[in-house]
N, C-alpha and C. Protein backbone atom coordinates (compact mmCIF):
# COMPACT_ATOMS: atom_id res chain seq x y z
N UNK A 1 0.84 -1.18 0.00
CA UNK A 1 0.00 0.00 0.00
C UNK A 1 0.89 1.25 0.00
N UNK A 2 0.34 2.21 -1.17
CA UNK A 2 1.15 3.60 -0.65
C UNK A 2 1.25 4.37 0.37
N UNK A 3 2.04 5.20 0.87
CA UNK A 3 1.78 5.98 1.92
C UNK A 3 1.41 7.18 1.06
N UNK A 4 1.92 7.81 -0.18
CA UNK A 4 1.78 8.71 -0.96
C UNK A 4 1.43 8.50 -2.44
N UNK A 5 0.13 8.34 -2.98
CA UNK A 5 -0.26 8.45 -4.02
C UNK A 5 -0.55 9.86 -4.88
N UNK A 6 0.15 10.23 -6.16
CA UNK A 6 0.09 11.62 -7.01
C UNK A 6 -0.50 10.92 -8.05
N UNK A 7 -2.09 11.19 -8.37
CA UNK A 7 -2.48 10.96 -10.11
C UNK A 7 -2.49 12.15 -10.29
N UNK A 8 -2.45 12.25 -11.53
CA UNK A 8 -2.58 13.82 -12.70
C UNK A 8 -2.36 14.69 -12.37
N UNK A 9 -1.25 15.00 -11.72
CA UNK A 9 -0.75 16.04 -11.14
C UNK A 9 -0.70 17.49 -12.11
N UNK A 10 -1.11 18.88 -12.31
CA UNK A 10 -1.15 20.00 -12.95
C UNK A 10 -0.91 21.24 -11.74
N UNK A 11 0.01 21.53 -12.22
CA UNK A 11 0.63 23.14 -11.94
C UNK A 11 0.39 24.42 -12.67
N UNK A 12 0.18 25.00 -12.43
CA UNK A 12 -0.41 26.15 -13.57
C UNK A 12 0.14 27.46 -12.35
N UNK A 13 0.78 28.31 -13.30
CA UNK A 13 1.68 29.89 -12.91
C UNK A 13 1.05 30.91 -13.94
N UNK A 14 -0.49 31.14 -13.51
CA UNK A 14 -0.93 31.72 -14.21
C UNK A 14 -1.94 30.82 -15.69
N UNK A 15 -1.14 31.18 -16.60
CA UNK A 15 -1.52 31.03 -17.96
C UNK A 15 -0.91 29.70 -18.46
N UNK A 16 0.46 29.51 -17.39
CA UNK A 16 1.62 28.82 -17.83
C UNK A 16 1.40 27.30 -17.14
N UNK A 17 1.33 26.28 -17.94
CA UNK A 17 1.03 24.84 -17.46
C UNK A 17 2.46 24.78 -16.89
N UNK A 18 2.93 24.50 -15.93
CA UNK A 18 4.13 23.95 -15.39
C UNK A 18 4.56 22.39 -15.20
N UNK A 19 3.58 21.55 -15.27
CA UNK A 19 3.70 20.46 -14.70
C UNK A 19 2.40 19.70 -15.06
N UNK A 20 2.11 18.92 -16.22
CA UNK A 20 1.29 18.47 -16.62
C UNK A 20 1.11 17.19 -16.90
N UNK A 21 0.46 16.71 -15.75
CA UNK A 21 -0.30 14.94 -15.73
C UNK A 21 0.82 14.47 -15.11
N UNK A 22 1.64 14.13 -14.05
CA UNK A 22 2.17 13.60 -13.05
C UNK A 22 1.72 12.87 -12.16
N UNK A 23 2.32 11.60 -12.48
CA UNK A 23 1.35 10.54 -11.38
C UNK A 23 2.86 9.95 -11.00
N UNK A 24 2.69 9.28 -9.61
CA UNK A 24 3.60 8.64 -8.65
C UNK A 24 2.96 8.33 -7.46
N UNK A 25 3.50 6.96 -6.91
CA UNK A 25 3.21 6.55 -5.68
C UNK A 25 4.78 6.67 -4.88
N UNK A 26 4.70 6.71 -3.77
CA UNK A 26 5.24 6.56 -2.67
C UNK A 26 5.20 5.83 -1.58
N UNK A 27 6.15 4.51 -1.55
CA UNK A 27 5.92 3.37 -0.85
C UNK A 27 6.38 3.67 0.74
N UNK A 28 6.23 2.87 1.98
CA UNK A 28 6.94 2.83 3.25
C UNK A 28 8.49 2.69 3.15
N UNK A 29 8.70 3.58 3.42
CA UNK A 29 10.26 3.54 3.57
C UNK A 29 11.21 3.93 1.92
N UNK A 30 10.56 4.36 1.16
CA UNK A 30 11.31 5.18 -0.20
C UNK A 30 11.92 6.17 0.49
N UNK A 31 12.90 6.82 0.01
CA UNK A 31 13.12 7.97 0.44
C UNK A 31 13.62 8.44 -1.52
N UNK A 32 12.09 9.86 -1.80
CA UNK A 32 12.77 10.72 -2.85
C UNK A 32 13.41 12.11 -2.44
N UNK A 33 13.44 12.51 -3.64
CA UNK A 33 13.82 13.95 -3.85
C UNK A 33 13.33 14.79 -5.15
N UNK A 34 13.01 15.75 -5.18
CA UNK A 34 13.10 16.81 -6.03
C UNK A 34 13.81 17.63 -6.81
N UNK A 35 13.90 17.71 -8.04
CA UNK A 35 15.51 18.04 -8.01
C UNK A 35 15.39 19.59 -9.00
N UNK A 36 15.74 20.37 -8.96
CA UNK A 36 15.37 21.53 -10.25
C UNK A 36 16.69 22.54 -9.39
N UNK A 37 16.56 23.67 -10.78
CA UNK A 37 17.33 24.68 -10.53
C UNK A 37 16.56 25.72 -9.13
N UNK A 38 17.81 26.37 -8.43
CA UNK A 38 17.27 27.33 -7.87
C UNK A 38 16.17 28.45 -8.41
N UNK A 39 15.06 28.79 -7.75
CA UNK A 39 14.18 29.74 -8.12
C UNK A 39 13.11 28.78 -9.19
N UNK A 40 12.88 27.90 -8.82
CA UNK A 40 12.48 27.07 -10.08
C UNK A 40 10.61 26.63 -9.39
N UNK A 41 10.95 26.85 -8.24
CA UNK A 41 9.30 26.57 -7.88
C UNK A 41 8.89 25.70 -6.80
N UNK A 42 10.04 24.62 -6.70
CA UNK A 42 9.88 23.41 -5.80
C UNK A 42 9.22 23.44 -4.79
C-alpha cells in the first residue's frame, strides 16, 4: 500500500502549465527527492 499516491498532477503559474499529468506513488520507507534549478518553484 502507498503511503503517498500523485495521479494527474497540474501546476499552472498563471496562464503557464508547469507540470502536466504527473502521477507517482510513494511506498513505506522510499526515500525521494526533487531536483530543479534554484528559483524554479519546488
Amino acid at each position: 500500500m502507498s503511503m503517498l499516491s500523485i495521479k494527474d498532477l497540474q501546476v499552472y503559474y498563471g496562464a503557464i502549465n508547469a507540470i502536466k499529468g504527473i502521477s507517482f506513488d510513494v511506498e513505506q520507507g522510499e526515500i525521494i527527492a526533487l531536483i530543479g534549478a534554484n528559483g524554479a518553484g519546488k
